[in-house]
Structure formats: C-alpha cells, structure tokens
N, C-alpha and C. Protein backbone atom coordinates (compact mmCIF):
# COMPACT_ATOMS: atom_id res chain seq x y z
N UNK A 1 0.85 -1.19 0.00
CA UNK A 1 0.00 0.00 0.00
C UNK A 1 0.89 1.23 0.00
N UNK A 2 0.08 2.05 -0.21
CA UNK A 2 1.22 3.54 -1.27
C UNK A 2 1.25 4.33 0.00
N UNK A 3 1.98 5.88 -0.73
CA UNK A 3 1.61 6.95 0.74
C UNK A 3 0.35 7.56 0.40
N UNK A 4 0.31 8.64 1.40
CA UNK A 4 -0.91 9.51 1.22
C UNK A 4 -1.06 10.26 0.87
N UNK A 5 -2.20 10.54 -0.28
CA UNK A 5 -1.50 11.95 -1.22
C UNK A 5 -1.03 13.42 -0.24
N UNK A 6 -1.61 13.30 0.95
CA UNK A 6 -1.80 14.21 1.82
C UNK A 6 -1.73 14.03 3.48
N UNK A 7 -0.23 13.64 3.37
CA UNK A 7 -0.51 12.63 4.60
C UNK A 7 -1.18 12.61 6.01
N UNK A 8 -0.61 13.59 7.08
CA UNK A 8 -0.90 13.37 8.24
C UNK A 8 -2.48 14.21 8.38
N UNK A 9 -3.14 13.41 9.39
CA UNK A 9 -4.10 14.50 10.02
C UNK A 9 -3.20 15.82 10.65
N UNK A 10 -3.43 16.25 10.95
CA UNK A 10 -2.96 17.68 12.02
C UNK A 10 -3.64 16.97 13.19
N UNK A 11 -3.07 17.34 14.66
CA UNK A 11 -3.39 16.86 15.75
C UNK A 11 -4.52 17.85 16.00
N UNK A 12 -6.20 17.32 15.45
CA UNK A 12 -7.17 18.56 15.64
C UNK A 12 -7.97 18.43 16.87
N UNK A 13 -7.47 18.81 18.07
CA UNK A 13 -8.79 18.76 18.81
C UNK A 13 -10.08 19.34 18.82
N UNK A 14 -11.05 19.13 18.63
CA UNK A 14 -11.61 19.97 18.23
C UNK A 14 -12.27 20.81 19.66
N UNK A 15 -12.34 21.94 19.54
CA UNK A 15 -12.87 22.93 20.65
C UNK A 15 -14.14 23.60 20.01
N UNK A 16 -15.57 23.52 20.65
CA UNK A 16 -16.28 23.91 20.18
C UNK A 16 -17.02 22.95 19.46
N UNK A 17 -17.06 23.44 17.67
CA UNK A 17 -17.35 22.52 16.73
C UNK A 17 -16.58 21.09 16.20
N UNK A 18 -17.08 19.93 16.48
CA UNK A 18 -16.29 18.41 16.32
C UNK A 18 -15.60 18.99 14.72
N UNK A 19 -14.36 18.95 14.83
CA UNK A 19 -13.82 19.17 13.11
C UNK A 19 -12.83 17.39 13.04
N UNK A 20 -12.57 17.45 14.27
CA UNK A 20 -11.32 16.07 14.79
C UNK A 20 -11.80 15.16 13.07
N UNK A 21 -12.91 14.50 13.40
CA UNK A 21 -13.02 13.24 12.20
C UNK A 21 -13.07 14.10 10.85
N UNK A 22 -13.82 14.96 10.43
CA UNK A 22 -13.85 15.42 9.15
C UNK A 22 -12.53 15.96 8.94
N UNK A 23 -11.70 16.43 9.64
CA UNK A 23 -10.51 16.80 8.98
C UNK A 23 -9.32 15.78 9.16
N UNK A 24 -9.24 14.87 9.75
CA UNK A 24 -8.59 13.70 9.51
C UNK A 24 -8.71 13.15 8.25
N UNK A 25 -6.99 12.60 8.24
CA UNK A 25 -7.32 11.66 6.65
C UNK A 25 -7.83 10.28 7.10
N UNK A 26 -8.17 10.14 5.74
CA UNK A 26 -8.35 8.23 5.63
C UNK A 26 -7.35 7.50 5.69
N UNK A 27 -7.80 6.49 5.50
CA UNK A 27 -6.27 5.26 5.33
C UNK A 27 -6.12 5.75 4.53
N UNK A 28 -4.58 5.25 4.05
CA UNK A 28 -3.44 5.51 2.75
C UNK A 28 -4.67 5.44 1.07
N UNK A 29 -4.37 6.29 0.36
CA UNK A 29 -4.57 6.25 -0.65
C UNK A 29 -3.70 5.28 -1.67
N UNK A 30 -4.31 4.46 -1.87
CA UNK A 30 -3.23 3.25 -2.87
C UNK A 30 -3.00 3.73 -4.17
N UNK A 31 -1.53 3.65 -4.85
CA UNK A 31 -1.32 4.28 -6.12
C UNK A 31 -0.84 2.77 -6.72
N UNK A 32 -0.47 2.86 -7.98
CA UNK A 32 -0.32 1.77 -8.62
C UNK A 32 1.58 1.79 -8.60
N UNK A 33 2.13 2.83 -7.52
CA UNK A 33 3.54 1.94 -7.88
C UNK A 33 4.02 2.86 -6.46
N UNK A 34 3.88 1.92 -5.03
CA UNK A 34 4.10 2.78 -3.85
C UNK A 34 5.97 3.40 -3.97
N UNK A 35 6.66 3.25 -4.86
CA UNK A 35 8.10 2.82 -5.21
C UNK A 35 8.29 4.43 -5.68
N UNK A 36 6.99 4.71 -6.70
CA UNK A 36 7.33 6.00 -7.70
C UNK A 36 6.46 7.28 -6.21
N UNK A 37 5.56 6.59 -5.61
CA UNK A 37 4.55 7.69 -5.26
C UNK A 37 5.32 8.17 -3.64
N UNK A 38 5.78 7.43 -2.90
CA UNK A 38 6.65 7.31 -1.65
C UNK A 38 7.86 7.99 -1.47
N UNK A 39 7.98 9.50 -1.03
CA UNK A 39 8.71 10.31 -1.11
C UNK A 39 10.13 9.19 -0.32
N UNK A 40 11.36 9.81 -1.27
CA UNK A 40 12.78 8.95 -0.44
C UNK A 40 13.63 9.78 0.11
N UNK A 41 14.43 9.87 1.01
CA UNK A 41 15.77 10.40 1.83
C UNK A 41 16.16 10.55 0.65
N UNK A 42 16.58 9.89 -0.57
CA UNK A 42 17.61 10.40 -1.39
C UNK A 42 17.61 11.61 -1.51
N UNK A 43 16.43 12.29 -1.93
CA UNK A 43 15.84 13.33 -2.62
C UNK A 43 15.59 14.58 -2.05
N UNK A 44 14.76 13.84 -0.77
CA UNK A 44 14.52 14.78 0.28
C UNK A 44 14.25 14.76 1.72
N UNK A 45 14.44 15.50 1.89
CA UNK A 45 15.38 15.72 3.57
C UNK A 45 14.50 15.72 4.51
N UNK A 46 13.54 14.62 5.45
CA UNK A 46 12.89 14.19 6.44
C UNK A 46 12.94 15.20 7.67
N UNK A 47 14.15 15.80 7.65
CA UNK A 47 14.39 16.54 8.69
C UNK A 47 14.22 18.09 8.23
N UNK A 48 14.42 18.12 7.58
CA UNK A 48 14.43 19.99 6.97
C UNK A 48 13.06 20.64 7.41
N UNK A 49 12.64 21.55 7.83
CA UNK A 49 11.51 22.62 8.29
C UNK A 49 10.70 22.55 6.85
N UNK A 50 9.54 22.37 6.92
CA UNK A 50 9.07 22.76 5.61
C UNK A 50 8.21 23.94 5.94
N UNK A 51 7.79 23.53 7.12
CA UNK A 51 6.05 24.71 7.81
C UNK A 51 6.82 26.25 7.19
N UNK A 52 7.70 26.98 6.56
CA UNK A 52 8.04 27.83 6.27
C UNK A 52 7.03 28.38 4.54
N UNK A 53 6.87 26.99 3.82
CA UNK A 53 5.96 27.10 3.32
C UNK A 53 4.29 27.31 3.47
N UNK A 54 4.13 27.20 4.55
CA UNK A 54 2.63 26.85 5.01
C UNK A 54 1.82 28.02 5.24
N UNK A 55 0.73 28.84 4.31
CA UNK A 55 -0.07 29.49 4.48
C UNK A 55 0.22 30.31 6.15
N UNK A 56 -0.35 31.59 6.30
CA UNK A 56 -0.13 31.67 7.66
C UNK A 56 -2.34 32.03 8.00
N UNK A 57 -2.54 32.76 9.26
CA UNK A 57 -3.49 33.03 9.36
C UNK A 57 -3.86 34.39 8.61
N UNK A 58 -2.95 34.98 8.32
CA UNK A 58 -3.35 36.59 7.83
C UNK A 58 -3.89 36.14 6.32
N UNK A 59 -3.52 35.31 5.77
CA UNK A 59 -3.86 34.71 4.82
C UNK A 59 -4.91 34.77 4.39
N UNK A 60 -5.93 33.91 5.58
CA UNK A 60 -7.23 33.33 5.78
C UNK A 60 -8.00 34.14 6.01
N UNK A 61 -7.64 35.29 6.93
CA UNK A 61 -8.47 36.56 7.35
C UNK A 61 -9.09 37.23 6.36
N UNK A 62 -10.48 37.58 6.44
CA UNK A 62 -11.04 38.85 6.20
C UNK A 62 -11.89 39.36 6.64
N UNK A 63 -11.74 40.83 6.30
CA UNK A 63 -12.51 41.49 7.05
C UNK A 63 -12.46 41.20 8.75
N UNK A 64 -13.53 40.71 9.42
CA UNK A 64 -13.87 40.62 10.56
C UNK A 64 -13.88 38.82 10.94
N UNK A 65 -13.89 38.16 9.99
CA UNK A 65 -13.54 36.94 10.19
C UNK A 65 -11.83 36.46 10.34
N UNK A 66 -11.55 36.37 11.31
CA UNK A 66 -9.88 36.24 11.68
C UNK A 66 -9.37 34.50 11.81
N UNK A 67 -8.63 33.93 11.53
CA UNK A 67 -8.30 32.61 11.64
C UNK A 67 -6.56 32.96 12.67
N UNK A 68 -6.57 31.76 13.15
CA UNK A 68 -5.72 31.43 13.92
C UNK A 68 -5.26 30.03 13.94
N UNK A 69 -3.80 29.71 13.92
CA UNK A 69 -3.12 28.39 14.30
C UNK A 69 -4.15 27.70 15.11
N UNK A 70 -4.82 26.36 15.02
CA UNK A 70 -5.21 25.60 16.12
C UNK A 70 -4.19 24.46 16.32
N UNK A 71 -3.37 23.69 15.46
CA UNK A 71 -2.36 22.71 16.00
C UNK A 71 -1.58 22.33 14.42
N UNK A 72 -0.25 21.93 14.66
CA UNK A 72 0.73 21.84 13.38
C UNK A 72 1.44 20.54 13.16
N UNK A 73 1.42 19.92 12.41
CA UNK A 73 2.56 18.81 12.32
C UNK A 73 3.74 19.17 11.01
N UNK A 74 4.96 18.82 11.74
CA UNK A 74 6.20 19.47 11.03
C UNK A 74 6.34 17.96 10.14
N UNK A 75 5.83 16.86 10.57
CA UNK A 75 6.23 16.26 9.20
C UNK A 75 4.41 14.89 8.99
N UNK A 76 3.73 15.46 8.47
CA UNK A 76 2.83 14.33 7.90
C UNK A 76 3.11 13.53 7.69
N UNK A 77 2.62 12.07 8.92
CA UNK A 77 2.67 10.44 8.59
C UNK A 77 3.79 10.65 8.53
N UNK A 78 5.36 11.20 8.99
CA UNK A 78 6.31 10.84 8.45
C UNK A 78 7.07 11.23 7.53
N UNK A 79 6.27 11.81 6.71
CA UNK A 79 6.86 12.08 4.98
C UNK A 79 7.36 13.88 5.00
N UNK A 80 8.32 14.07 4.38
CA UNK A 80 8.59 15.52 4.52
C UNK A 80 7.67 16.10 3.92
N UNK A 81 7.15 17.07 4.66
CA UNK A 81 6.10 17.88 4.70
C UNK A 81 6.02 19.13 5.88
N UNK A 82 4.73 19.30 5.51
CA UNK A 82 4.13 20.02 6.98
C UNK A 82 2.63 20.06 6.83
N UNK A 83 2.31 20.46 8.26
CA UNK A 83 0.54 20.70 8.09
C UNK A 83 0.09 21.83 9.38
N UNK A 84 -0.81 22.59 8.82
CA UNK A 84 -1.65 23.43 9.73
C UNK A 84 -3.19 23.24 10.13
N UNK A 85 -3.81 23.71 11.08
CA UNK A 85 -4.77 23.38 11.10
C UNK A 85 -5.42 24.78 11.47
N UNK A 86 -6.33 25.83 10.94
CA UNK A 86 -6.48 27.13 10.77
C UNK A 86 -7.95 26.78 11.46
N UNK A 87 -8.58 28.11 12.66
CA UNK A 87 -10.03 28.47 12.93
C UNK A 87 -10.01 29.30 12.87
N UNK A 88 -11.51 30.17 12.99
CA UNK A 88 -12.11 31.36 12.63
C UNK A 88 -12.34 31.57 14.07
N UNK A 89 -12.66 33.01 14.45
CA UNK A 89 -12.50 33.18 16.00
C UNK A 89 -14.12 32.37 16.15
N UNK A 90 -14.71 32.62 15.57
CA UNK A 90 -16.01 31.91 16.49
C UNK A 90 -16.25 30.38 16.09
N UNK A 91 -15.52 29.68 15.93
CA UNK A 91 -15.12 28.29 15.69
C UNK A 91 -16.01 27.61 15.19
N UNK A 92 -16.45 28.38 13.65
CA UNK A 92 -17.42 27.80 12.76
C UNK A 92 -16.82 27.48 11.58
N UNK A 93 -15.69 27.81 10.96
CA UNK A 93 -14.65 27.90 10.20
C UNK A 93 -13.37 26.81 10.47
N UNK A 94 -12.89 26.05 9.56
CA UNK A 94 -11.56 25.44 9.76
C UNK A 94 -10.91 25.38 8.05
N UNK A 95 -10.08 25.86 8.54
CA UNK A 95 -9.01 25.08 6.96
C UNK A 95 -7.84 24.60 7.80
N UNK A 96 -8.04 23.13 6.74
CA UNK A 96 -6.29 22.39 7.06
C UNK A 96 -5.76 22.38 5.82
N UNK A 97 -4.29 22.75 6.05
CA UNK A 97 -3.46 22.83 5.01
C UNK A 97 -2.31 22.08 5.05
N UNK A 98 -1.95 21.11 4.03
CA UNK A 98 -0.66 20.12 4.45
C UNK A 98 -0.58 19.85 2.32
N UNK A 99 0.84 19.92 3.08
CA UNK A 99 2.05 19.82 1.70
C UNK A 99 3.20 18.82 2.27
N UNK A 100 2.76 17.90 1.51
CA UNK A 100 3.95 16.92 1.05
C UNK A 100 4.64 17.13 -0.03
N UNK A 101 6.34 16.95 0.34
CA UNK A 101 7.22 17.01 -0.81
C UNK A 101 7.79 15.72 -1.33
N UNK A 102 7.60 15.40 -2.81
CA UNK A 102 8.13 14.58 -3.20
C UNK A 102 9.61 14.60 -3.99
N UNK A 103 10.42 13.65 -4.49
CA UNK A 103 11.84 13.59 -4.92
C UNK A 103 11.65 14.65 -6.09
N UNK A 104 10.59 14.54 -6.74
CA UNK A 104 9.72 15.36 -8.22
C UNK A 104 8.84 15.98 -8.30
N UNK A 105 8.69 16.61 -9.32
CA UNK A 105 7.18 17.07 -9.90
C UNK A 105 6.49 16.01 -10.57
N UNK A 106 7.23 14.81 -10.91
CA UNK A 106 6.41 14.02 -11.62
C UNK A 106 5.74 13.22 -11.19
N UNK A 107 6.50 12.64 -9.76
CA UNK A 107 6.18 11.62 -8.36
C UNK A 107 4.79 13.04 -7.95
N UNK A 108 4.84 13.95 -7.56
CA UNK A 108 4.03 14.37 -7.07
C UNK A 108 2.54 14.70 -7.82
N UNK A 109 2.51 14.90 -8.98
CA UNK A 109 2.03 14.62 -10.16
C UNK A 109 1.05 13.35 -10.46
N UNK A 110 1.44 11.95 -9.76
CA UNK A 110 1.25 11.08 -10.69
C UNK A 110 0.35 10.59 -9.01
N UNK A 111 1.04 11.13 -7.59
CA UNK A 111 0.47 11.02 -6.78
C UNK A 111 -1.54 11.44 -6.61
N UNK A 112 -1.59 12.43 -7.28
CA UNK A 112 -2.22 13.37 -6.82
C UNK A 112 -3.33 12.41 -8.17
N UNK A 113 -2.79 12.47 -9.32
CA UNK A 113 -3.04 11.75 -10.00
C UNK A 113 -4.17 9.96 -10.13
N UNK A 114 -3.49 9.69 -9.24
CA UNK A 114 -3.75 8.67 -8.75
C UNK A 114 -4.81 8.55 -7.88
N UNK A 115 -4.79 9.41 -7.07
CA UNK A 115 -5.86 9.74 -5.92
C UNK A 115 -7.27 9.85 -6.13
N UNK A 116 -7.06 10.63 -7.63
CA UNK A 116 -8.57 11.30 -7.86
C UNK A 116 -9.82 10.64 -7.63
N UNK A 117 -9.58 8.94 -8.23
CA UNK A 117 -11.11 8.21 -7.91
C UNK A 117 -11.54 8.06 -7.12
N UNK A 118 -10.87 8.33 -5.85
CA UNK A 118 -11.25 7.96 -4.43
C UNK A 118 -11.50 9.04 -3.60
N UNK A 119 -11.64 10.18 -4.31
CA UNK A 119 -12.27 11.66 -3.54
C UNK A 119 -13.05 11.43 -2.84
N UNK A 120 -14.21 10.72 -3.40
CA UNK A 120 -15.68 10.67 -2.69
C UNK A 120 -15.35 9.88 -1.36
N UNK A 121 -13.77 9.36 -0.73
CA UNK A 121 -13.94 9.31 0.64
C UNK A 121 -13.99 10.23 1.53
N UNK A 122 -13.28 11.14 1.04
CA UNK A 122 -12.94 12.46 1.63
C UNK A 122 -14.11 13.52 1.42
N UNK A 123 -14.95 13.87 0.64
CA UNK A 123 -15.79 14.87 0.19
C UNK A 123 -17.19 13.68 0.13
N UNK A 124 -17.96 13.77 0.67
CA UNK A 124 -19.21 12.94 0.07
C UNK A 124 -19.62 13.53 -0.53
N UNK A 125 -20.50 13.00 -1.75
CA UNK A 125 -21.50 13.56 -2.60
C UNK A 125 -21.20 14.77 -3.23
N UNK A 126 -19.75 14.80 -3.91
CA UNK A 126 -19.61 15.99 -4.51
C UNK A 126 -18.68 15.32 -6.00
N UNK A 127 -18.53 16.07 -7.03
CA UNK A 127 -17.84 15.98 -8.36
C UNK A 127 -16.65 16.38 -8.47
N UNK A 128 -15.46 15.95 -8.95
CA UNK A 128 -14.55 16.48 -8.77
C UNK A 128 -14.38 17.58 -9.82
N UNK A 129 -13.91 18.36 -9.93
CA UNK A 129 -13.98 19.31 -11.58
C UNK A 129 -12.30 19.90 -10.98
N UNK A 130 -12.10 20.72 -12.25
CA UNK A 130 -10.87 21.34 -12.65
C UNK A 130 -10.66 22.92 -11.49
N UNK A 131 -9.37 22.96 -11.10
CA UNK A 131 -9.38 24.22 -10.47
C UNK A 131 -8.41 25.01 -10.90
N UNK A 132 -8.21 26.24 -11.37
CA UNK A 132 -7.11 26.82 -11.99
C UNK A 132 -5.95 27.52 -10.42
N UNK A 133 -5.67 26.19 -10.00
CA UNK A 133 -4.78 26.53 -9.05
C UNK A 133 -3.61 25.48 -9.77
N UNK A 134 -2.12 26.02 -9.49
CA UNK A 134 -0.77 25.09 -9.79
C UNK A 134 -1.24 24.18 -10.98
N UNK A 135 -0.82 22.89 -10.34
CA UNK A 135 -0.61 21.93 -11.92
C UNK A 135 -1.51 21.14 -11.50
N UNK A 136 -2.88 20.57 -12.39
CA UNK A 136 -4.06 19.23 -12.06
C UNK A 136 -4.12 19.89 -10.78
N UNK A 137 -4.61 21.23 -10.62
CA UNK A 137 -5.77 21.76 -9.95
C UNK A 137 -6.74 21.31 -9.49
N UNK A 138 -7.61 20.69 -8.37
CA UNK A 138 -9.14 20.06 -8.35
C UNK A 138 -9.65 20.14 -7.58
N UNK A 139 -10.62 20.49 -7.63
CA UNK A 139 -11.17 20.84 -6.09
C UNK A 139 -12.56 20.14 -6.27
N UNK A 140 -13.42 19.75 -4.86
CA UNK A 140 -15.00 18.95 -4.96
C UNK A 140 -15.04 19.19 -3.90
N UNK A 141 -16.65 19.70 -4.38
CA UNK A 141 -17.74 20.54 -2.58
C UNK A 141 -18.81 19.38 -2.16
N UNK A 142 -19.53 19.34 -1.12
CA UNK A 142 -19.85 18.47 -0.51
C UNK A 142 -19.71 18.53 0.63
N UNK A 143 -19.82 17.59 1.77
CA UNK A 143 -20.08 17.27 2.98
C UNK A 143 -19.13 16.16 3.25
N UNK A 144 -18.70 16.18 5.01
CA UNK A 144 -17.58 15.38 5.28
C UNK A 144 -18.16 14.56 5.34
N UNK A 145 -17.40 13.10 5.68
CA UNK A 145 -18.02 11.75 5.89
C UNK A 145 -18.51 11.61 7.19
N UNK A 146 -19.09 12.01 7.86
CA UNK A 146 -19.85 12.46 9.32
C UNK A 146 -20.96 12.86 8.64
N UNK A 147 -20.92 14.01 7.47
CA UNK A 147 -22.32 14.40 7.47
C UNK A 147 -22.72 15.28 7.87
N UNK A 148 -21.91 16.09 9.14
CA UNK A 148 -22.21 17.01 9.88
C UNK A 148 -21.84 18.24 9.25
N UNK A 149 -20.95 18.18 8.44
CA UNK A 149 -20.28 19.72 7.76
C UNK A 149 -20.26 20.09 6.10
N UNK A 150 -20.13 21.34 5.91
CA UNK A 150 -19.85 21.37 4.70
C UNK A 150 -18.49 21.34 4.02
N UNK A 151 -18.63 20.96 3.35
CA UNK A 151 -17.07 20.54 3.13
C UNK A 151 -16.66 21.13 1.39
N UNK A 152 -15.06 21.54 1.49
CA UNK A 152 -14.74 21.56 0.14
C UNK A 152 -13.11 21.21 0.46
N UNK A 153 -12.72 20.37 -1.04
CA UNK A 153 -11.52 20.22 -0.99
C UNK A 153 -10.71 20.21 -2.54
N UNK A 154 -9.61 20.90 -1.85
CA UNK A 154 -8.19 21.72 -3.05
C UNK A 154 -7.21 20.97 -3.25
N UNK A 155 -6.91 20.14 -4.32
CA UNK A 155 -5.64 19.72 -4.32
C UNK A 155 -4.56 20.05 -5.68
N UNK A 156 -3.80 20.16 -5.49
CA UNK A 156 -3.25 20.66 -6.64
C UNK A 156 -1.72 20.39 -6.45
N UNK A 157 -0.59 20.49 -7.47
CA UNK A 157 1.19 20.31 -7.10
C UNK A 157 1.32 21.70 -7.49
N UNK A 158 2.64 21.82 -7.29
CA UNK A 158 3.48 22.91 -7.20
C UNK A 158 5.28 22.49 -7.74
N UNK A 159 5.98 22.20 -8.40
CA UNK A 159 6.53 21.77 -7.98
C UNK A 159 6.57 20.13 -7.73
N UNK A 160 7.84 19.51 -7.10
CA UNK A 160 7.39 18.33 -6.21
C UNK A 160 6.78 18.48 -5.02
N UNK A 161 5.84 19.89 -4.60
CA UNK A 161 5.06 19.52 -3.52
C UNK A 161 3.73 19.53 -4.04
N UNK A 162 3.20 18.47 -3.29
CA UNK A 162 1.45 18.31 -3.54
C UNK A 162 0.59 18.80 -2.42
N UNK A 163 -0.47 19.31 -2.36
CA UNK A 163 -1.01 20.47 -1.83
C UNK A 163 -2.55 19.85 -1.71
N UNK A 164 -2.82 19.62 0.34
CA UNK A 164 -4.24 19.35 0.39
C UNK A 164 -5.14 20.42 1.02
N UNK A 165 -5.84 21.23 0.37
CA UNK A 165 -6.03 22.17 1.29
C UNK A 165 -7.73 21.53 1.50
N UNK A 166 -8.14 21.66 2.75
CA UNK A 166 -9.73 21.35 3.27
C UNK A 166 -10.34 22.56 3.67
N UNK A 167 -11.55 22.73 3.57
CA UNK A 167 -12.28 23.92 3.95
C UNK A 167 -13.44 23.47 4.76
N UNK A 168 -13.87 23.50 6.10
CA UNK A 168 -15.19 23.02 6.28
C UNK A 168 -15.70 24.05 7.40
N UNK A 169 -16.99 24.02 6.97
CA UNK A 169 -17.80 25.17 8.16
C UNK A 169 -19.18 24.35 8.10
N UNK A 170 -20.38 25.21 8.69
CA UNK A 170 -21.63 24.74 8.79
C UNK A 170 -22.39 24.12 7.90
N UNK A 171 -23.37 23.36 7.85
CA UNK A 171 -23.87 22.82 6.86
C UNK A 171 -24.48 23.81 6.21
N UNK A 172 -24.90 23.90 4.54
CA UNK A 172 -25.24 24.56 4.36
C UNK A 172 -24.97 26.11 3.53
N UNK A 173 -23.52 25.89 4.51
CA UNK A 173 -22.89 27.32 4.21
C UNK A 173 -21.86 26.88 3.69
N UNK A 174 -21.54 26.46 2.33
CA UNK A 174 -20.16 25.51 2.04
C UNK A 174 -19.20 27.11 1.50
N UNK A 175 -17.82 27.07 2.03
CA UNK A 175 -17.06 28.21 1.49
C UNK A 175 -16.67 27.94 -0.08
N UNK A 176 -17.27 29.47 -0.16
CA UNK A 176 -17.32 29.90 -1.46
C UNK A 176 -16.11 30.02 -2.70
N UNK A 177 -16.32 29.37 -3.81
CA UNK A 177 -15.51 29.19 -4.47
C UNK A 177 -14.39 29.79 -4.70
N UNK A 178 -14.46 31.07 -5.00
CA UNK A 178 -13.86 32.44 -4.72
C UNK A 178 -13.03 32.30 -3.48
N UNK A 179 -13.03 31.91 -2.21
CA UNK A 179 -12.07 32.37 -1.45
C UNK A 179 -11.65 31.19 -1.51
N UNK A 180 -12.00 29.70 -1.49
CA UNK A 180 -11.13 28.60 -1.95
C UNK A 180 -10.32 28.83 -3.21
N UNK A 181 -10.54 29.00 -4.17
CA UNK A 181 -9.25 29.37 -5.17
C UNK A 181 -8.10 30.62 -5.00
N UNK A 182 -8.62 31.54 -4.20
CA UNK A 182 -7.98 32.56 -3.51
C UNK A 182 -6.87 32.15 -2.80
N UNK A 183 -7.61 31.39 -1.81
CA UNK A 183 -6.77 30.92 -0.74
C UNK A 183 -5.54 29.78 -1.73
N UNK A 184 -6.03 29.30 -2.23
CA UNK A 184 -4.77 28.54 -3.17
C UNK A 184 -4.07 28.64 -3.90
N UNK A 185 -4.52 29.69 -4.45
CA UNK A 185 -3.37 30.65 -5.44
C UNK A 185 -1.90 30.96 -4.78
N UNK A 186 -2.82 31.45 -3.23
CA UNK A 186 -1.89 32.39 -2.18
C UNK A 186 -0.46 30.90 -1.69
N UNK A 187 -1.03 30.03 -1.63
CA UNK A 187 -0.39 28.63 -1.11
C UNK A 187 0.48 28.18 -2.05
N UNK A 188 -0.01 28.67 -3.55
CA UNK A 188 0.50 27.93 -4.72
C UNK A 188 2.29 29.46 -5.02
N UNK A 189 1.88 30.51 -4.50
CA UNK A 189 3.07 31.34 -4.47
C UNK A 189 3.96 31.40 -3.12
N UNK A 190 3.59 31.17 -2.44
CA UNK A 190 4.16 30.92 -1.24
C UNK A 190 4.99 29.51 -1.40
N UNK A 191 4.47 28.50 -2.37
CA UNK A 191 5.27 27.47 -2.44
C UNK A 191 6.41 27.45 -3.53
N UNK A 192 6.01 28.80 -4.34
CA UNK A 192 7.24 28.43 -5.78
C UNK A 192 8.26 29.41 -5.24
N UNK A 193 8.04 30.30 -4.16
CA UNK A 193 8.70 31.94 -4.17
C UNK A 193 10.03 30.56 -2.74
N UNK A 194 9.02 29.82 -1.94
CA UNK A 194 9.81 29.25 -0.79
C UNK A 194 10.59 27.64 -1.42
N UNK A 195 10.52 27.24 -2.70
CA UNK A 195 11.09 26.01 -2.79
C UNK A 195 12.22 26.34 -4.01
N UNK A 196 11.85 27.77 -4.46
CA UNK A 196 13.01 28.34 -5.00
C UNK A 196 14.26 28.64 -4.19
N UNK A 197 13.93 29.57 -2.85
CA UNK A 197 14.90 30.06 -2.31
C UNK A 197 15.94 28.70 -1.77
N UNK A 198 14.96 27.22 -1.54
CA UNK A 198 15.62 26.38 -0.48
C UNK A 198 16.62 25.63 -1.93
N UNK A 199 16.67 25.98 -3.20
CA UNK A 199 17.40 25.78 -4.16
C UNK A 199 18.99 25.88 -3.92
C-alpha cells in the first residue's frame, strides 16, 4: 500500500465545533507503484523545516472573520512535509493545510493523479472538476463523511510539492468558491517563491 496523497491528520482537537473526524485523513490512498509515489531520503530531507511554506493566518483573514493556528505537524505520517490546522474566531470555520514534498514534480504529479477516484472518501456527494490553481488543480464541494459539515476540498502540485487544502464550516454554508481558489493561489506562491529560495 502507497503513501498519502496528503498525509498526516494535524493533531485537531476539536474545541467547540467536532472538526477532529472530518478533517482527519483516511487510510493511505493506494497508487499503482508505492516505489514511484513514496517520497525517499535520497531526494529529500525528512528533517528539513518545511512549515516555512505553510499558508499563515493573515492569509485566511477577512474582514472581521480572523483565523488562527489551532495545532501543526512538522512532518505528515512521516513524509517531509508540513501541516496546519487554521479556525475562525467563532469556531465555525476550519481550513487544514498540508504539503507533502516529493523527490519530483512528476512523483508528485502522478500522486495526486492517482488519488482522484477515491475523492468521494474524503468529500461525500460531490464531483470532482478542474481548479485553476498550480498543476491538475481540483477541487470537490460536498459534505464530510460524518455528514455534519460542509465541506470543500483543493488539491493541486506545485513543484514536487502536492497540496491538500480542506475547507469546512456549517452545513449549508459551504465556502465559497472564490475564497477557496484565492486561498490557493496564495499557497501555490508561497510554495514556488519558498522552494526556489531552499534551491
């Protein structure tokens, strides 16, 4: 069995609104060659900081709706990466954001690639379509597998990093397309401006 296009949960407790299960991943996403999709030490460095890439809260903010750090993992499942886990002050709002780096753009590519048929674990009852964020852009709205939330989710590469961004708030009120592609644009320059400099 392969890695995950997107590996770790973020350690979410949830305070307030239950986000813990909907923003957790699933088991491993299986690719057809865990060899090509399974980031290696050769390539890249397990230990290196990545969270330098990682969206911050000013990001997320507007207007009068403010987000804040709720909990971080410096390396997802293991794999060099990072992940955030973002709330809105009145804890109706969450985005998690986690970037795994692979040896490539092509490994990361073929990852993300791979993943697509199995969205509907992650997003219920939604379509996947095209998102003009980075490279095989995609995003699908819907509801978490709880049921309880609205849900949308961003994935897209950069680079050899692959990019999961989650959005979930109240039922009902699914965040709007517009600040999900916003918000990923912002993730998708923050990742070419920060994997240039680590060149």
């Amino acid at each position: 069995m392969a890695a995950l296009i997107c590996a770790a949960a973020v350690g979410c407790e949830a305070s307030g609104a239950d986000r813990s299960e909907g923003l957790a991943l699933p088991a491993p996403v299986p690719t057809t060659s865990s060899a090509q999709a399974t980031p290696t030490t050769e390539e890249t460095d397990p230990t290196e900081d990545y969270s330098r890439l990682l969206l911050e809260p000013s990001d997320l903010s507007i207007g009068e709706d403010t987000f804040k750090v709720q909990s971080t993992n410096p390396g997802p499942d293991g794999l060099p990466g990072a992940s955030a886990l973002f709330v809105n002050q009145d804890d109706t709002r969450a985005v998690a954001d986690t970037i795994v780096i692979y040896p490539d753009a092509r490994t990361a590519t073929k990852t993300l690639r791979d993943a697509l048929p199995q969205l509907d674990t992650l997003v219920v009852g939604a379509t996947p379509r095209p998102a003009p964020v980075g490279t095989d852009g995609t995003m699908t709205v819907g509801t978490s597998r709880d049921g309880t939330k609205a849900a949308t989710l961003l994935l897209f590469t950069q680079g050899p990093a692959l990019v999961r961004l989650e959005f979930q708030s109240a039922p009902g009120d699914a965040t709007t397309d517009q600040f999900v592609i916003g918000v990923g644009k912002m993730q998708e320059i923050a990742l070419r401006v920060g994997l240039q400099r680590s060149r």
